[in-house]
Structure formats: C-alpha cells, structure tokens
C-alpha atoms as a PDB file:
ATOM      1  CA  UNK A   1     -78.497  32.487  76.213  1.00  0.00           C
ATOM      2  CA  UNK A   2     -78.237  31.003  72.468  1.00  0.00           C
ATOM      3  CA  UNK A   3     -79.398  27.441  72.156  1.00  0.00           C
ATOM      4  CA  UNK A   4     -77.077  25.245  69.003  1.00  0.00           C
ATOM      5  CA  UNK A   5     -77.266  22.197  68.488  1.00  0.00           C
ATOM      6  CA  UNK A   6     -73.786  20.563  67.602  1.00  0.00           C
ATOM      7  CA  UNK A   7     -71.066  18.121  67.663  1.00  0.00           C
ATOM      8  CA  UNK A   8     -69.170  17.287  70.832  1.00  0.00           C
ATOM      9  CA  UNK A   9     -66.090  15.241  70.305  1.00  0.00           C
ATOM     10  CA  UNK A  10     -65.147  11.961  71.645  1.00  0.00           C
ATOM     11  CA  UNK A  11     -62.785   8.914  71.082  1.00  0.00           C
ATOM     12  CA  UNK A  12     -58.858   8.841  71.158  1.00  0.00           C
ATOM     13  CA  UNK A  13     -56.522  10.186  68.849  1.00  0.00           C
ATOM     14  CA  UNK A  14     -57.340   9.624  65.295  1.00  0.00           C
ATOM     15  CA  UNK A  15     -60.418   7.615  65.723  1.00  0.00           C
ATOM     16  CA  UNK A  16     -62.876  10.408  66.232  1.00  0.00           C
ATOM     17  CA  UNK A  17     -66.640  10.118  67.346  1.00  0.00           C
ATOM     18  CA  UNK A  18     -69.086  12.441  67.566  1.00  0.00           C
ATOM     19  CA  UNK A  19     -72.205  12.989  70.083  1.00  0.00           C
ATOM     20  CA  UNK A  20     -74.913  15.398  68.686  1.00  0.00           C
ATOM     21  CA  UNK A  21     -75.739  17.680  71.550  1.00  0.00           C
ATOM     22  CA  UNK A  22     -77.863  20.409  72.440  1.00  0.00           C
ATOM     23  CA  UNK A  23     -75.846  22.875  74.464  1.00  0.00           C
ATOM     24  CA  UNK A  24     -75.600  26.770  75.123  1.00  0.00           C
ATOM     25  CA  UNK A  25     -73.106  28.622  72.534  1.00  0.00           C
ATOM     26  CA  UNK A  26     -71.384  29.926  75.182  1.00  0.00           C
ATOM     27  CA  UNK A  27     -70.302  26.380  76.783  1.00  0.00           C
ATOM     28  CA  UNK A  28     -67.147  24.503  75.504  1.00  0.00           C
ATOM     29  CA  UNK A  29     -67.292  22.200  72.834  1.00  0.00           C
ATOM     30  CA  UNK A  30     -66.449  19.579  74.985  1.00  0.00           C
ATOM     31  CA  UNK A  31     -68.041  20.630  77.911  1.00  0.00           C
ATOM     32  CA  UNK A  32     -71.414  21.040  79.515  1.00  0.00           C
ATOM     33  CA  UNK A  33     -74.502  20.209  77.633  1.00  0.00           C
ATOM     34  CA  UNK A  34     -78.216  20.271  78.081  1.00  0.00           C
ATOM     35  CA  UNK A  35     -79.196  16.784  76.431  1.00  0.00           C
ATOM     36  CA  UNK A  36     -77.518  14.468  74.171  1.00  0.00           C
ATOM     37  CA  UNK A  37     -79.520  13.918  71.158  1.00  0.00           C
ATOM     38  CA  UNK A  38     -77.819  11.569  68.942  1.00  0.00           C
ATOM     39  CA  UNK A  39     -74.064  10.053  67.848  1.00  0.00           C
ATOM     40  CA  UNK A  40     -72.050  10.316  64.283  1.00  0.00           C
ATOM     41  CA  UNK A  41     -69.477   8.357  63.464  1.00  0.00           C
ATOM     42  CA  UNK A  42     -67.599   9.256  60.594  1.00  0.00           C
ATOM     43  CA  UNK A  43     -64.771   5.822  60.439  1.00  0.00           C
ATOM     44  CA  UNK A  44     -66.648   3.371  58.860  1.00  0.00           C
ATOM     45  CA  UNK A  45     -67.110   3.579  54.451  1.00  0.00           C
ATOM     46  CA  UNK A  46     -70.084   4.600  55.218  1.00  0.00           C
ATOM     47  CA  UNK A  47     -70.655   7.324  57.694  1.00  0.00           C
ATOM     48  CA  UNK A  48     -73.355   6.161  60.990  1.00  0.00           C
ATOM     49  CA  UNK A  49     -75.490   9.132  62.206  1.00  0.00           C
ATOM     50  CA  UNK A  50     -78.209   8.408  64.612  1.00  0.00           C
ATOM     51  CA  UNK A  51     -80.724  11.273  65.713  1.00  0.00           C
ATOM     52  CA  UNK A  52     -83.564  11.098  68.132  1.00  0.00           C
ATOM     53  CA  UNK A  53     -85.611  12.923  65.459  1.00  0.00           C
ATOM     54  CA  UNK A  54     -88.614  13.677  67.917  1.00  0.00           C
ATOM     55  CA  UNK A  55     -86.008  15.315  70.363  1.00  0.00           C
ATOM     56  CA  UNK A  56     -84.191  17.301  67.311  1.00  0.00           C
ATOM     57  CA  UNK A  57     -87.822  18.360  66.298  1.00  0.00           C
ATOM     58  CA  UNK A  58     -88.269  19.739  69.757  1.00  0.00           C
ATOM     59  CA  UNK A  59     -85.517  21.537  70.077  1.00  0.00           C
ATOM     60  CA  UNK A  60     -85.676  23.329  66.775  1.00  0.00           C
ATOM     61  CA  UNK A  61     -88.949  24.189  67.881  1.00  0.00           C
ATOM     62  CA  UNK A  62     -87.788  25.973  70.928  1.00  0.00           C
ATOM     63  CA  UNK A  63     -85.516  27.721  69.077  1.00  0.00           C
ATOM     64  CA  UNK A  64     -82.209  25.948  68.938  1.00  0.00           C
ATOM     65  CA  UNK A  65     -80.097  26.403  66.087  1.00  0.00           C
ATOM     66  CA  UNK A  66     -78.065  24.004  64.629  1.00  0.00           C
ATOM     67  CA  UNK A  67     -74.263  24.491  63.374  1.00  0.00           C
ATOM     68  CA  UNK A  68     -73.321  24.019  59.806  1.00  0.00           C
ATOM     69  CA  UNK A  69     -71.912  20.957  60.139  1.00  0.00           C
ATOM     70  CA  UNK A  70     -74.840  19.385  62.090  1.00  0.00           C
ATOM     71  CA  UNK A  71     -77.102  21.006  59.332  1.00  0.00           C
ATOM     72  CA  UNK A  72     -75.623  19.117  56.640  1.00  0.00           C
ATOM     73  CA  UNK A  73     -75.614  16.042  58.611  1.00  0.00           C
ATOM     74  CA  UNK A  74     -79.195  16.237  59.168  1.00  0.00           C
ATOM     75  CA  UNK A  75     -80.025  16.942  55.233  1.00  0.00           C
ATOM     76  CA  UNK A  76     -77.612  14.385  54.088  1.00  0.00           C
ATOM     77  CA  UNK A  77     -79.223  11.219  55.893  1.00  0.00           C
ATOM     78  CA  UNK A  78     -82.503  12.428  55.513  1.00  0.00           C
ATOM     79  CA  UNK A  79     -83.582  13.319  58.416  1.00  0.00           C
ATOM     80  CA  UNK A  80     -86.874  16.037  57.690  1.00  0.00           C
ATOM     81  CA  UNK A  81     -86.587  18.325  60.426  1.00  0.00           C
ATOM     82  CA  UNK A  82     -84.217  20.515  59.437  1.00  0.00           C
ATOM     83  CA  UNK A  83     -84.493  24.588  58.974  1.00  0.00           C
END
C-alpha cells in the first residue's frame, strides 16, 4: 500500500478549497484518509497554504510521497521539507 500525500477537495461549486492529506493511492480523492496535514486555499490574490511542517516531515520520512501539485506547493511557500 503506497502512501501520497495530496489534495482533497472541498467547498461548493466554484469556490474551491483544498485539505492537504496523507492518504493511500488507492483511496478516492475525496475519500478516506489517514491524517489531515494542512489546508490551501487558492481564492484569495494571494494564495493561503498552511502545513503542519513537523507532521509533513514525518510522513516523508516514512515514506510518503507527495503528488506534483502538493510538491510545488510545498517549494513555492517555502516550506524545507520537501524531496
């Protein structure tokens, strides 16, 4: 069972929002997930992303990879953790 760390939609129409989540690939993007490690919100001029960098830390450790999207997140605000 792969580990990814990714982006699990929420909101209403047209006014998306984002929870970072650590979840198995084979679960639905929406669906079941292991722990919920952070929030993006994309709306506002400037984009909010918060990560619980100690928690993203530990999960890369244990092996979990992250998608492309939450990659770029993670290198675009800075956060040092990321492989």
């Amino acid at each position: 069972m792969a580990i990814r760390i990714r982006l699990a939609r929420r909101g209403r129409t047209k006014r998306p929002f984002y929870k970072i989540v650590v979840a198995s690939s084979e679960a639905p993007r929406d669906g079941r997930f292991i722990e919920s490690i952070g929030s993006y919100n994309p709306l506002p001029e400037q984009a909010e992303v918060n990560i619980k960098t100690e928690r993203l830390e530990y999960w890369l450790q244990q092996g979990a990879k992250p998608t492309d999207t939450v990659r770029s997140l993670i290198r675009k605000f800075g956060v040092h953790a990321a492989s």
